[in-house]
N, C-alpha and C. Protein backbone atom coordinates (compact mmCIF):
# COMPACT_ATOMS: atom_id res chain seq x y z
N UNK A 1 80.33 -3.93 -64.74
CA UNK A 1 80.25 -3.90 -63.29
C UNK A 1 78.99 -3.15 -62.87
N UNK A 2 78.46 -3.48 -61.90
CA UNK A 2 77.51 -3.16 -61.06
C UNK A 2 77.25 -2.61 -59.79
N UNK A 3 77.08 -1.10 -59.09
CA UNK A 3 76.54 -1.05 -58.16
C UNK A 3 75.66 -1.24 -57.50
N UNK A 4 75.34 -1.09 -56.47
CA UNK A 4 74.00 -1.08 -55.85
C UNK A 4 74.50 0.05 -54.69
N UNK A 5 73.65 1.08 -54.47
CA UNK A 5 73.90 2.05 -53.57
C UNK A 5 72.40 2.57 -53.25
N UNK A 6 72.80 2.82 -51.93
CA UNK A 6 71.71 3.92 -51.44
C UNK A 6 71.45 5.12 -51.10
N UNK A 7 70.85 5.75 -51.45
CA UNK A 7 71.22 7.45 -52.02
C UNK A 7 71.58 8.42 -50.36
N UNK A 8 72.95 8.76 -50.84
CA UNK A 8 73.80 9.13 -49.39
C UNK A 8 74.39 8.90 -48.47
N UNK A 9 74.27 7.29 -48.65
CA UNK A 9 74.46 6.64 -47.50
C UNK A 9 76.69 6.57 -48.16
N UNK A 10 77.25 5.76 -47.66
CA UNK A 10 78.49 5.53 -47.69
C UNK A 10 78.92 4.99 -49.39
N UNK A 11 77.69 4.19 -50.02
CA UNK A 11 77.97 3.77 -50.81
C UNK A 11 77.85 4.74 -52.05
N UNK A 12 77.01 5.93 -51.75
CA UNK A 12 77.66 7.07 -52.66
C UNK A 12 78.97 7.32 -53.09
N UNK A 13 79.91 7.17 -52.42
CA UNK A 13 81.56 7.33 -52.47
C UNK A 13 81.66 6.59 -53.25
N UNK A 14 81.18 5.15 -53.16
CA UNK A 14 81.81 4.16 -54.26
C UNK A 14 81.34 4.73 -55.68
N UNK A 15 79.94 5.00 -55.47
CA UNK A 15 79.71 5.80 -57.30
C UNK A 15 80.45 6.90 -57.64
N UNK A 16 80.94 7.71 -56.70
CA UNK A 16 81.91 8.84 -57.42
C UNK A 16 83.34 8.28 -57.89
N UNK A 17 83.70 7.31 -57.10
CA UNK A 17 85.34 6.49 -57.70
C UNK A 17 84.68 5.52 -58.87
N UNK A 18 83.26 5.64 -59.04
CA UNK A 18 82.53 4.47 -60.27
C UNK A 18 83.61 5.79 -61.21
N UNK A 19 82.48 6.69 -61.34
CA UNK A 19 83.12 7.76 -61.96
C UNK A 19 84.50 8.57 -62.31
N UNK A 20 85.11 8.84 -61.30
CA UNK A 20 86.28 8.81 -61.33
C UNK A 20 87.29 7.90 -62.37
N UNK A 21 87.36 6.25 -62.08
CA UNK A 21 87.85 5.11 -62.59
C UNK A 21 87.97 5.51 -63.97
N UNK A 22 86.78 5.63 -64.57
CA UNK A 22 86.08 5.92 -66.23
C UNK A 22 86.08 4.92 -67.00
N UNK A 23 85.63 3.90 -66.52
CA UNK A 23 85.40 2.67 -66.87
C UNK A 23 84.15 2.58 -66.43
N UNK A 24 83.67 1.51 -67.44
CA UNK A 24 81.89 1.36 -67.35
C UNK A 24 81.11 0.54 -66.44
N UNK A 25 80.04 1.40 -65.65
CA UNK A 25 79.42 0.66 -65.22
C UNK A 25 78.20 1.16 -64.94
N UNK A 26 77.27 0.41 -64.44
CA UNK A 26 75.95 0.97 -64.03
C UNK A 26 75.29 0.69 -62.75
N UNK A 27 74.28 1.74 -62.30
CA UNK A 27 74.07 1.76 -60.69
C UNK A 27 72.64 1.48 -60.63
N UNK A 28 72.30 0.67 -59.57
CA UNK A 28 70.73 0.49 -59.21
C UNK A 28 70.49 0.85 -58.10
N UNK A 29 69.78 1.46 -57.47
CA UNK A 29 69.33 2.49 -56.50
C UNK A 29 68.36 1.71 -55.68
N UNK A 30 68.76 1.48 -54.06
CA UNK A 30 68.00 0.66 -53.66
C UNK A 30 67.57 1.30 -52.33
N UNK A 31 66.90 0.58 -51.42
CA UNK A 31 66.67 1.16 -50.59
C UNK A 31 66.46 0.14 -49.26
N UNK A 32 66.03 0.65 -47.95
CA UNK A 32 66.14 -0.28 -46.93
C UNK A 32 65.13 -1.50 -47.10
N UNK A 33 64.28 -1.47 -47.52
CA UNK A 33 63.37 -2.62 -47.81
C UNK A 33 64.00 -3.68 -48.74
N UNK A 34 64.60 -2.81 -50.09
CA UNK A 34 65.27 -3.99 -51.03
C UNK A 34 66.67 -4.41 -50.25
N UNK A 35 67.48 -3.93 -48.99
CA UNK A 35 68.73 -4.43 -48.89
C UNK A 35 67.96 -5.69 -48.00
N UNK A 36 66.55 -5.65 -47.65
CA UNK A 36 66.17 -7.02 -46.72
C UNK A 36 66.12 -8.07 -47.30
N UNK A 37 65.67 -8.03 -48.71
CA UNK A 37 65.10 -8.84 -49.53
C UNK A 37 65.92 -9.97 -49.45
N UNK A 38 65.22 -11.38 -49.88
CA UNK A 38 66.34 -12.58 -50.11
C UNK A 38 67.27 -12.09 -51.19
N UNK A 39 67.02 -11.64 -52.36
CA UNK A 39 68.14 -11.52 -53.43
C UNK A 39 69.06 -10.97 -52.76
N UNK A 40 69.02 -9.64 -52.44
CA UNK A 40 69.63 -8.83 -52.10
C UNK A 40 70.81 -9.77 -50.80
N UNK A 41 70.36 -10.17 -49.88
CA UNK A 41 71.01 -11.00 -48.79
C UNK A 41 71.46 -12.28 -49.54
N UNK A 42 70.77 -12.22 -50.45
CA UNK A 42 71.79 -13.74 -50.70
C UNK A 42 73.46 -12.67 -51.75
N UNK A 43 73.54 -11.70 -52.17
CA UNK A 43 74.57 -11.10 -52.26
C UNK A 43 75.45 -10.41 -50.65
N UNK A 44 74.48 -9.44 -49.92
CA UNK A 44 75.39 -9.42 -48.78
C UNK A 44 74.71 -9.66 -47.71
N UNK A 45 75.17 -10.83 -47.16
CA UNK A 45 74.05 -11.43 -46.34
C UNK A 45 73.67 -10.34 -44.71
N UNK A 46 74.53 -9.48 -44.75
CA UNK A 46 74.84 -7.75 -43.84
C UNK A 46 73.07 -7.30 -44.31
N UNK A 47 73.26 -6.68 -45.55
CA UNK A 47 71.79 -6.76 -45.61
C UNK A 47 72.72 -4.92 -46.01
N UNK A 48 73.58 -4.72 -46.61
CA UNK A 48 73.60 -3.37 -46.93
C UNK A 48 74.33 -2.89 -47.99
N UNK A 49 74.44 -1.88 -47.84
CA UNK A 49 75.38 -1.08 -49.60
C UNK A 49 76.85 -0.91 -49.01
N UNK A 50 77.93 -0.95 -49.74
CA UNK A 50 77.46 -0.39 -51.42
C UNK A 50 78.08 -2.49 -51.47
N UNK A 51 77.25 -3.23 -52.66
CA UNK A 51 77.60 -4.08 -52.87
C UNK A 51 78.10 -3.99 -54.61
N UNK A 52 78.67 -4.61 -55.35
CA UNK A 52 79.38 -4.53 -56.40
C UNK A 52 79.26 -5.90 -57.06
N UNK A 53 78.93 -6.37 -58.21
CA UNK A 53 78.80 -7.40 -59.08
C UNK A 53 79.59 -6.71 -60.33
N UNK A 54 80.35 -7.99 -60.70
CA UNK A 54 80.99 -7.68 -61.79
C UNK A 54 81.33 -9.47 -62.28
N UNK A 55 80.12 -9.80 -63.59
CA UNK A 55 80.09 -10.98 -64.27
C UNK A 55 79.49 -11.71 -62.68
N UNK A 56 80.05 -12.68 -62.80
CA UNK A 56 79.51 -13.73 -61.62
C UNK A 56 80.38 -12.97 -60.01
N UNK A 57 81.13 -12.21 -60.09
CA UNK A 57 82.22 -11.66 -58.67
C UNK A 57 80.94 -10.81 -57.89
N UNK A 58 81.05 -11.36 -56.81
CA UNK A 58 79.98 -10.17 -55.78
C UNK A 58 81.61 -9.66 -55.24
N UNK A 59 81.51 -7.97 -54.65
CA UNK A 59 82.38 -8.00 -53.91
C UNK A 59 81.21 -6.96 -52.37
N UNK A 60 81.47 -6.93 -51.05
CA UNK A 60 80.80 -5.76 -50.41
C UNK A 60 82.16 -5.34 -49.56
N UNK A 61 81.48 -4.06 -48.62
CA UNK A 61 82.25 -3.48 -47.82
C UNK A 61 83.00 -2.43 -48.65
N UNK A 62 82.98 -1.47 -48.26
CA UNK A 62 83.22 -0.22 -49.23
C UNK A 62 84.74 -0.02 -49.25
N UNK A 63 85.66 -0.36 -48.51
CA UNK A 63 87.24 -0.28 -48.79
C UNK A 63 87.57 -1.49 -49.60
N UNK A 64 87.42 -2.42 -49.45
CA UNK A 64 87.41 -3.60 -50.84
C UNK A 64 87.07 -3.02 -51.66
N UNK A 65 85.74 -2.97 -52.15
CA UNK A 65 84.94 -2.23 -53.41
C UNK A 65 85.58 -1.48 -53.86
N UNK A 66 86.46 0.06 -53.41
CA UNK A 66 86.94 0.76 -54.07
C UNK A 66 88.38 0.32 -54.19
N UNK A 67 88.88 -0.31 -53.92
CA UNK A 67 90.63 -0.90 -54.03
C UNK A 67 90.38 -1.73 -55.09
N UNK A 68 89.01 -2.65 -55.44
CA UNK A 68 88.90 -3.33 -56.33
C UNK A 68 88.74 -2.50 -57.71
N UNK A 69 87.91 -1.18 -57.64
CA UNK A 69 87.98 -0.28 -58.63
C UNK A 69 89.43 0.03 -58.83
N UNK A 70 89.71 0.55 -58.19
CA UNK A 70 91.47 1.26 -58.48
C UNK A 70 91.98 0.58 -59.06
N UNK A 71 92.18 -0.90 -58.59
CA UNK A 71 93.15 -1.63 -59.21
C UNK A 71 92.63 -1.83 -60.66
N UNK A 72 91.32 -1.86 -61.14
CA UNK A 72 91.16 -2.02 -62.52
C UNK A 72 91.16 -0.79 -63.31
N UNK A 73 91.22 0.24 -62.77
CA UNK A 73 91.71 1.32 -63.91
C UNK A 73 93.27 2.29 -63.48
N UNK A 74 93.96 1.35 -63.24
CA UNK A 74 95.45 1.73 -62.91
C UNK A 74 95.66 3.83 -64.00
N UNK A 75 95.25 3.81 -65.03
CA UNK A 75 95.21 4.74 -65.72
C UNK A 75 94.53 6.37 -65.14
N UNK A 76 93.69 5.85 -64.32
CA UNK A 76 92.77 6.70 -63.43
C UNK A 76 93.79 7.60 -62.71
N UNK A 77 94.50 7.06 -62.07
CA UNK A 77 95.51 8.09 -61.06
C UNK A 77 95.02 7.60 -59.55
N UNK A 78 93.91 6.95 -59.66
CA UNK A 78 93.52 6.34 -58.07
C UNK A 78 94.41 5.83 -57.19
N UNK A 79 95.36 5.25 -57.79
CA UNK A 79 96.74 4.59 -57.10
C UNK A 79 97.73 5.59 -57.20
N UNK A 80 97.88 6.58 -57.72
CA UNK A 80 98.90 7.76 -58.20
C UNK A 80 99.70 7.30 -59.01
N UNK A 81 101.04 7.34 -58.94
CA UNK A 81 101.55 6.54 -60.31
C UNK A 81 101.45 4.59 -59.97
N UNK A 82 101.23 4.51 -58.56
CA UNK A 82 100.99 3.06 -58.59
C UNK A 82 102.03 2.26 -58.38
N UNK A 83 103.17 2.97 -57.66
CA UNK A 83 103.79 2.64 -57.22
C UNK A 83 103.24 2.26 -56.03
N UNK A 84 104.42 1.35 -55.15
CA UNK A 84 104.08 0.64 -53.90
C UNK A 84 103.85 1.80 -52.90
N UNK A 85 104.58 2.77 -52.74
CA UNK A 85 104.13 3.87 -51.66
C UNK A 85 103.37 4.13 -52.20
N UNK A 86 102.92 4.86 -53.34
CA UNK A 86 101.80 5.54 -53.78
C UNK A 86 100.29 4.79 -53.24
N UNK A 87 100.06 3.36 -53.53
CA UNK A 87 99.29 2.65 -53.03
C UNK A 87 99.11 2.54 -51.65
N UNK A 88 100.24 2.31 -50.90
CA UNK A 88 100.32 2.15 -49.92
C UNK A 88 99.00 3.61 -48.88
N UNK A 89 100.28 4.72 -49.53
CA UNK A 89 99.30 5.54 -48.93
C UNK A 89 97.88 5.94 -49.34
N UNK A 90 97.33 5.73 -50.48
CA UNK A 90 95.83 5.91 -50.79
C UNK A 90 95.18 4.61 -49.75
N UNK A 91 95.62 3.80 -49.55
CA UNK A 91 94.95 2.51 -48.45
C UNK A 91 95.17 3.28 -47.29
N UNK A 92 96.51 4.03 -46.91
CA UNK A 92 96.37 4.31 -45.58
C UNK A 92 94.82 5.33 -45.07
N UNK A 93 95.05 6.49 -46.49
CA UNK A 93 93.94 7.29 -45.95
C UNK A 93 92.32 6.85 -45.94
N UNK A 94 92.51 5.55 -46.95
CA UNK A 94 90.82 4.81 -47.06
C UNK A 94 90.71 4.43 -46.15
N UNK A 95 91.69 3.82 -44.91
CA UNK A 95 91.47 2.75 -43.78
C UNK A 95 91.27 4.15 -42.87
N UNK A 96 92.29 5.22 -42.87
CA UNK A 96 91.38 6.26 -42.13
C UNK A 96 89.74 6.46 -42.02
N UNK A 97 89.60 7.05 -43.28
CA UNK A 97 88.03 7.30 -43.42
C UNK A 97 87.17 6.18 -42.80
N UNK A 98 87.55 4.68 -43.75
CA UNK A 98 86.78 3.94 -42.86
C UNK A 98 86.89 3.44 -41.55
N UNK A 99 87.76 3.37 -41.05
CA UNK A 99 88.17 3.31 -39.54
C UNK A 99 87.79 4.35 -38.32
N UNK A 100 88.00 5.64 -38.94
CA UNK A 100 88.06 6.36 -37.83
C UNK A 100 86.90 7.20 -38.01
N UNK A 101 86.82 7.99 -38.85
CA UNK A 101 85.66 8.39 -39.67
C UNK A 101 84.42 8.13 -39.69
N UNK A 102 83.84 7.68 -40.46
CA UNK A 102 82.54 6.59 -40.31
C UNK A 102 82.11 6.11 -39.63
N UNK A 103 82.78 4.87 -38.41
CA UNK A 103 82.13 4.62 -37.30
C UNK A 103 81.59 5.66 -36.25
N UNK A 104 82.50 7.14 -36.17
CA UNK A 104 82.34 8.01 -35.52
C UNK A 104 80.64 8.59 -35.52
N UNK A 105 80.27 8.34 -36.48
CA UNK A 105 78.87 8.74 -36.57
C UNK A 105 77.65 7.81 -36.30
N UNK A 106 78.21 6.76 -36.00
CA UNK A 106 77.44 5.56 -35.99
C UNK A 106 76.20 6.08 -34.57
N UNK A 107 76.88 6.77 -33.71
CA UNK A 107 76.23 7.33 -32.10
C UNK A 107 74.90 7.96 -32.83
N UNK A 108 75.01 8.84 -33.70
CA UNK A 108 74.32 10.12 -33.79
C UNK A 108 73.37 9.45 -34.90
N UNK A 109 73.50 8.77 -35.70
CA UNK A 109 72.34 7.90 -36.71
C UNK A 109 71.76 6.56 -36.20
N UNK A 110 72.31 6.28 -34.97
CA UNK A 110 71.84 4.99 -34.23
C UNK A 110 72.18 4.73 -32.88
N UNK A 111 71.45 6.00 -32.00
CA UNK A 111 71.94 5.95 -30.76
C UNK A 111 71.35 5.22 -29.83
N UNK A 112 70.06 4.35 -30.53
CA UNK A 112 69.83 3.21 -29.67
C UNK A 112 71.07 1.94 -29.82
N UNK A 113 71.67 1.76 -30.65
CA UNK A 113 72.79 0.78 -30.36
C UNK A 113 73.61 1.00 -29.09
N UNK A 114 73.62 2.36 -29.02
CA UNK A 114 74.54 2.41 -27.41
C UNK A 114 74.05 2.38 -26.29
N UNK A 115 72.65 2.85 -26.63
CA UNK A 115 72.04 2.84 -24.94
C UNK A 115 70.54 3.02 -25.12
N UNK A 116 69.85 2.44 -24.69
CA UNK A 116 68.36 2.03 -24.27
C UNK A 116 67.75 3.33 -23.65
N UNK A 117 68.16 4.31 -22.93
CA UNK A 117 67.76 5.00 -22.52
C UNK A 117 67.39 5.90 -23.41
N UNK A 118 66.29 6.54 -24.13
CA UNK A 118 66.21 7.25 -25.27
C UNK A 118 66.01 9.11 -24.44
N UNK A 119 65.97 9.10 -23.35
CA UNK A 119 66.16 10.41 -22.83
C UNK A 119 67.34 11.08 -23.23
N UNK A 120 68.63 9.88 -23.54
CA UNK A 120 69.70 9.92 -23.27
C UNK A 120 70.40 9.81 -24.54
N UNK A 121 69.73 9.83 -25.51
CA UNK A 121 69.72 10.06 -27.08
C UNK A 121 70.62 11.46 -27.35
N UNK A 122 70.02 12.69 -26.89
CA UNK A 122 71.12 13.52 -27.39
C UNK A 122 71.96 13.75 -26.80
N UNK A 123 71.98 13.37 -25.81
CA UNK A 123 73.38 13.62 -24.93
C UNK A 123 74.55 12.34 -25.83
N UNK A 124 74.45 11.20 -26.52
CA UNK A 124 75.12 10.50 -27.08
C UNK A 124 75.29 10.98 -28.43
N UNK A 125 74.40 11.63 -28.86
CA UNK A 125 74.54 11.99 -30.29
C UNK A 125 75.34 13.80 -29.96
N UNK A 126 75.77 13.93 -28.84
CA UNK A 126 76.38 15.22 -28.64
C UNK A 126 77.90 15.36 -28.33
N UNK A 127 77.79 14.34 -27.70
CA UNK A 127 79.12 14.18 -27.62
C UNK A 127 80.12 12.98 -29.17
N UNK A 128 79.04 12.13 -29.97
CA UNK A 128 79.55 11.71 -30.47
C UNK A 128 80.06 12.58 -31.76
N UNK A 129 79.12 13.86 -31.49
CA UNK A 129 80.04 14.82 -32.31
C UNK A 129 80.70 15.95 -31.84
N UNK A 130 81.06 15.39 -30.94
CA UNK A 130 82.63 15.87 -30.69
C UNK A 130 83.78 15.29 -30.93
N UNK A 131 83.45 13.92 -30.97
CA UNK A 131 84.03 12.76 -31.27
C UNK A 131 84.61 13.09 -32.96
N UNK A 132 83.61 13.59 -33.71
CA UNK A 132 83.64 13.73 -35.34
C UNK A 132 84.58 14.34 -35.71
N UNK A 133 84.15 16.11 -34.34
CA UNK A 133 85.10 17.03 -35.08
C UNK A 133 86.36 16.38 -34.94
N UNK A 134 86.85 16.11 -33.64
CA UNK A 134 88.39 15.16 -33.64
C UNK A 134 88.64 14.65 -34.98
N UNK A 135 88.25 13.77 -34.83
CA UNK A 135 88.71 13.12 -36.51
C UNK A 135 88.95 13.48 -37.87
N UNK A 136 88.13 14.45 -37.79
CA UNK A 136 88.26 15.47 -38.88
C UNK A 136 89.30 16.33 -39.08
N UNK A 137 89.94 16.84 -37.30
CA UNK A 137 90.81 17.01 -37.32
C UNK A 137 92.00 17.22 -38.53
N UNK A 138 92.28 15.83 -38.42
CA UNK A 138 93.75 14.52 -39.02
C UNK A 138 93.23 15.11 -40.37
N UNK A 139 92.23 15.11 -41.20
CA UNK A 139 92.07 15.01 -42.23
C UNK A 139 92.22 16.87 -42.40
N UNK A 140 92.07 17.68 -41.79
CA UNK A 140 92.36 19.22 -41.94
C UNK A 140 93.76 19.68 -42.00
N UNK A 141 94.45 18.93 -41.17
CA UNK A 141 95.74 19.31 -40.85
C UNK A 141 96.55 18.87 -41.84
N UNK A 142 96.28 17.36 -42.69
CA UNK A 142 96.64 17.03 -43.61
C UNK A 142 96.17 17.78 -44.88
N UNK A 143 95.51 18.04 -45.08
CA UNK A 143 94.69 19.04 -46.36
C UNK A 143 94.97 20.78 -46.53
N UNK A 144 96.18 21.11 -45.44
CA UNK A 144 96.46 22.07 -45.27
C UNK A 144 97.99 22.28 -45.81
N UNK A 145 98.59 20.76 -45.89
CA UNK A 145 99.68 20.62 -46.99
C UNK A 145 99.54 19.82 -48.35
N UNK A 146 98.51 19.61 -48.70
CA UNK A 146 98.03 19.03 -49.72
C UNK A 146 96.54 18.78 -50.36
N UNK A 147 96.59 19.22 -51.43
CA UNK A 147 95.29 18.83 -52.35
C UNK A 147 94.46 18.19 -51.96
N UNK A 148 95.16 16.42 -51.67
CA UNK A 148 94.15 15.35 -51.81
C UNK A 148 95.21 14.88 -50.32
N UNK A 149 93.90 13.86 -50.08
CA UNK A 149 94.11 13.55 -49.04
C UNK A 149 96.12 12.42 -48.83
N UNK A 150 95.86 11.58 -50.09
CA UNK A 150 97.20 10.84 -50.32
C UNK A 150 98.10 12.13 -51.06
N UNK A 151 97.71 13.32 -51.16
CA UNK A 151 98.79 13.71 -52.00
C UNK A 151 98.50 13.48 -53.82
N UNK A 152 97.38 12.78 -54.40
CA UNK A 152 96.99 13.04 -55.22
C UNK A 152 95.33 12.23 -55.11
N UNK A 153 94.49 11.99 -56.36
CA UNK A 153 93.36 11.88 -55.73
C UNK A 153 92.87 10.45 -55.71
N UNK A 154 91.93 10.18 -55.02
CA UNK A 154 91.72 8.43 -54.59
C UNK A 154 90.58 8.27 -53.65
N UNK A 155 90.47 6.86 -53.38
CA UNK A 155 89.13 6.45 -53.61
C UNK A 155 88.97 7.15 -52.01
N UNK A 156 90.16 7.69 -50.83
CA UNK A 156 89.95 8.00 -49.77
C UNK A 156 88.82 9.77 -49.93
N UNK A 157 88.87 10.55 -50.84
CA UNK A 157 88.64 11.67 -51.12
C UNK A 157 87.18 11.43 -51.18
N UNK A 158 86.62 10.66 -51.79
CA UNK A 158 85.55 10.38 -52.53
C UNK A 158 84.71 9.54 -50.97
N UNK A 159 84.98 9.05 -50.06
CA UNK A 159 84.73 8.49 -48.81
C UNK A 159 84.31 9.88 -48.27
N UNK A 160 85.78 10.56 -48.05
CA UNK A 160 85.91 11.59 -46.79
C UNK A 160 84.92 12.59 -47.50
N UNK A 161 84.51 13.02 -48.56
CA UNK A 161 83.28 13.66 -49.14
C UNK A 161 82.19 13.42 -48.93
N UNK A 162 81.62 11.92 -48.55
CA UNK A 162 80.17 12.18 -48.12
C UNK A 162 80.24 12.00 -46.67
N UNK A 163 81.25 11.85 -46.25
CA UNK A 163 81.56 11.98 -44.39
C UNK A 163 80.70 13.49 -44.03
N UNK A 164 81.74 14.31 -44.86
CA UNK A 164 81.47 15.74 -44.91
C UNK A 164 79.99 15.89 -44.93
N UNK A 165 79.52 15.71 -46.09
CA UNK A 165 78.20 15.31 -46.15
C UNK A 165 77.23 15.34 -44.81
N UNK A 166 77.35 14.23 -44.56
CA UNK A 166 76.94 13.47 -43.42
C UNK A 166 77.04 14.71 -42.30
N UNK A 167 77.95 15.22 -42.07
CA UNK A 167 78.48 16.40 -41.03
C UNK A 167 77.68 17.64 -40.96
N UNK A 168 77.34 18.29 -42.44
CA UNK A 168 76.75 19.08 -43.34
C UNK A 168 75.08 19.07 -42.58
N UNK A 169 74.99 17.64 -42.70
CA UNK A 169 73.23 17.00 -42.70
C UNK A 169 72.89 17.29 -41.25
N UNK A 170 73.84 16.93 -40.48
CA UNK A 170 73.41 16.58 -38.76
C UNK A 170 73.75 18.23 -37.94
N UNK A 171 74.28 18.90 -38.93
CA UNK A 171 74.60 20.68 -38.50
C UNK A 171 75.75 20.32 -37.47
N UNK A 172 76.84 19.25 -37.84
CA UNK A 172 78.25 19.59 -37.51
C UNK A 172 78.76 20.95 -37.32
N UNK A 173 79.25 21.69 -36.73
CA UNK A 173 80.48 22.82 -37.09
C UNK A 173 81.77 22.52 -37.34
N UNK A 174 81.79 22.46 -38.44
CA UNK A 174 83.26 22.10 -38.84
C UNK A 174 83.98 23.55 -39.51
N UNK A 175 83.45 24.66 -39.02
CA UNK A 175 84.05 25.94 -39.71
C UNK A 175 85.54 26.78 -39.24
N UNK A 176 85.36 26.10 -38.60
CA UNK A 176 87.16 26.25 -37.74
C UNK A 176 88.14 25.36 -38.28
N UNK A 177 87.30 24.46 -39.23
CA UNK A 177 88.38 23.42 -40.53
C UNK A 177 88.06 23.75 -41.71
N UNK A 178 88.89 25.17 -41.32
CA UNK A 178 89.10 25.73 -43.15
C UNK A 178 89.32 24.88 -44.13
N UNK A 179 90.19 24.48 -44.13
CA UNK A 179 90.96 23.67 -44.99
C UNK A 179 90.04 22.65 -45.70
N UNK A 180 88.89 21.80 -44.37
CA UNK A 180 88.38 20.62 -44.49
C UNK A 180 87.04 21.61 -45.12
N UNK A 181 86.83 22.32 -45.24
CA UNK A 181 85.65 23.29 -45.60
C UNK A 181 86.27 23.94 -47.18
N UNK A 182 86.90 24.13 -47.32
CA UNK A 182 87.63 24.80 -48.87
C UNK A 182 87.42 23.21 -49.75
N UNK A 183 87.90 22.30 -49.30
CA UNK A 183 87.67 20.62 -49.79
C UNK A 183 86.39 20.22 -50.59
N UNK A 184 85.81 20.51 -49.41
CA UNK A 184 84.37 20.19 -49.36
C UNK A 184 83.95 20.88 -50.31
N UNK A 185 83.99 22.51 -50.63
CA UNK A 185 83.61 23.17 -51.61
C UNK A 185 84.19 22.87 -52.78
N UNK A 186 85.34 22.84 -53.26
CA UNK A 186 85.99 22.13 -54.35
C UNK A 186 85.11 20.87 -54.98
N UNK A 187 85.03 19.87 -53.80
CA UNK A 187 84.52 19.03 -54.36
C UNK A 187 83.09 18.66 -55.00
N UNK A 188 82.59 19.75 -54.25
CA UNK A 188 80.66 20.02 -54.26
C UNK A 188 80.69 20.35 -55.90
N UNK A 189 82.14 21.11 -56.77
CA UNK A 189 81.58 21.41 -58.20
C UNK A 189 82.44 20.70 -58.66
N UNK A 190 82.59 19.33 -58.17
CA UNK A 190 83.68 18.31 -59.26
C UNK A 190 82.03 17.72 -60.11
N UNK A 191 82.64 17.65 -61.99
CA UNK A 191 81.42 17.11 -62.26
C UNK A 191 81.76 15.80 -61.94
N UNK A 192 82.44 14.78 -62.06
CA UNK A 192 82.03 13.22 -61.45
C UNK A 192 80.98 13.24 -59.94
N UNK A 193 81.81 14.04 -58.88
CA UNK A 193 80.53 13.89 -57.75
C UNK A 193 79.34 14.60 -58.34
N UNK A 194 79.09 15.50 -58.99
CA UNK A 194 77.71 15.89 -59.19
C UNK A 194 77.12 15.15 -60.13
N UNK A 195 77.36 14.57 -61.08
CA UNK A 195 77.64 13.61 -61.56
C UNK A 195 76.61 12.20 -61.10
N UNK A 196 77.26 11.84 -60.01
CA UNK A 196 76.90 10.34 -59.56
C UNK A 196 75.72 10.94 -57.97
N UNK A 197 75.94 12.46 -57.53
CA UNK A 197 74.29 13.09 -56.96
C UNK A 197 73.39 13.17 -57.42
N UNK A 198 73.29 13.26 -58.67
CA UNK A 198 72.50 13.47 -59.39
C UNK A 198 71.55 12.27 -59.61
N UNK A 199 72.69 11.29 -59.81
CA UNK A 199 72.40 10.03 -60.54
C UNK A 199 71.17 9.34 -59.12
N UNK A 200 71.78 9.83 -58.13
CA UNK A 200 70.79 9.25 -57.06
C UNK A 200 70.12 10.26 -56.74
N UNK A 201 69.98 11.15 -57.37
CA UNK A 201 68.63 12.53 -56.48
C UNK A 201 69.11 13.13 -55.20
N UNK A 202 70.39 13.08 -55.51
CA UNK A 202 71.08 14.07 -54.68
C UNK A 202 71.19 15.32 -54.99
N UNK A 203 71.43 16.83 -54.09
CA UNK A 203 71.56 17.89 -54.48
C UNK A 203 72.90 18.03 -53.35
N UNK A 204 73.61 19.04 -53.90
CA UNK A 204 74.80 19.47 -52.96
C UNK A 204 74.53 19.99 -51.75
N UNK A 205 75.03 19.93 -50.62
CA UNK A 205 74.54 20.50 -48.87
C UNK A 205 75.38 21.62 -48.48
């Protein structure tokens, strides 16, 4: 199997559940020029990461991608024991991250999508993080009765880690989310994520 990721962006997560899984694969490191390219678009015609080849299978979109990992290393613990709840809930918290999560930042890395007025740039990128801390919320309050986000660990952890990230980068305050801040540190010395930072010339934030 095959990644393609771009260093920090969302599709980092998918290389730490690469890792995680422990099953083999290898990553090619691309960037905004190569996601334009015809090759590249003739795999996701979006024109972005994280995309996944495995033999002739393209898969994109980063909650596919990692459900498609899980399910092939059932042994991993990604599914927990893999039972139907167990699954159930590692999807619930991935559709979090990517649902609620992720788009939330979309204001503050691309605030001409919302509005033309570029005076009016930080006032959208100010309130859209307020928007963040909310969301982050759900994920504190939950992490304050448990480890991992499902209750054991999965491909949602490995998402909600470079969210953090992301939060880290733009000088979020998220320090009133202990909980979501103790996480974050835990996870900054897991070797799989340092691991797959490395692998892209990442350093911890």
């Amino acid at each position: 199997m095959k990644l393609y990721s771009k260093p920090g962006a969302c599709s980092t997560a998918v290389h730490i559940v690469c890792e995680w899984a422990g099953k083999p694969y290898e990553v090619e490191i691309v960037d905004a020029a190569t996601m334009k390219s015809p090759d590249f678009l003739a795999m996701n015609p979006s024109g972005a990461v994280p995309v996944i080849t495995d033999g002739d299978f393209v898969l994109t979109q980063n909650a596919a991608i990692m459900a498609y990992i899980a399910d092939g290393a059932p042994e991993s613990g990604l599914y927990g024991d893999n039972s139907r709840q167990h699954r159930g809930v590692a999807t619930q918290w991935l559709a979090y991250v990517n649902s609620d999560v992720h788009p939330a930042f979309k204001p503050i890395f691309s605030p001409a999508a919302f509005i033309d007025d570029e005076a009016q740039y930080d006032a959208v990128k100010a309130r859209a993080a307020v928007r963040v801390q909310k969301v982050f919320e759900v994920a504190d309050k939950r992490l304050a009765e448990s480890e991992w986000l499902a209750g054991f660990r999965s491909a949602a952890d490995a998402y909600l880690y470079i969210t953090l990230r992301w939060a880290k980068a733009v000088k979020i305050d998220l320090s009133a989310l202990t909980h979501l801040e103790a996480y974050k540190a835990r996870l900054d010395s897991d070797a799989s994520v340092v691991k797959a930072l490395t692998a892209e010339g990442l350093k911890v934030l």
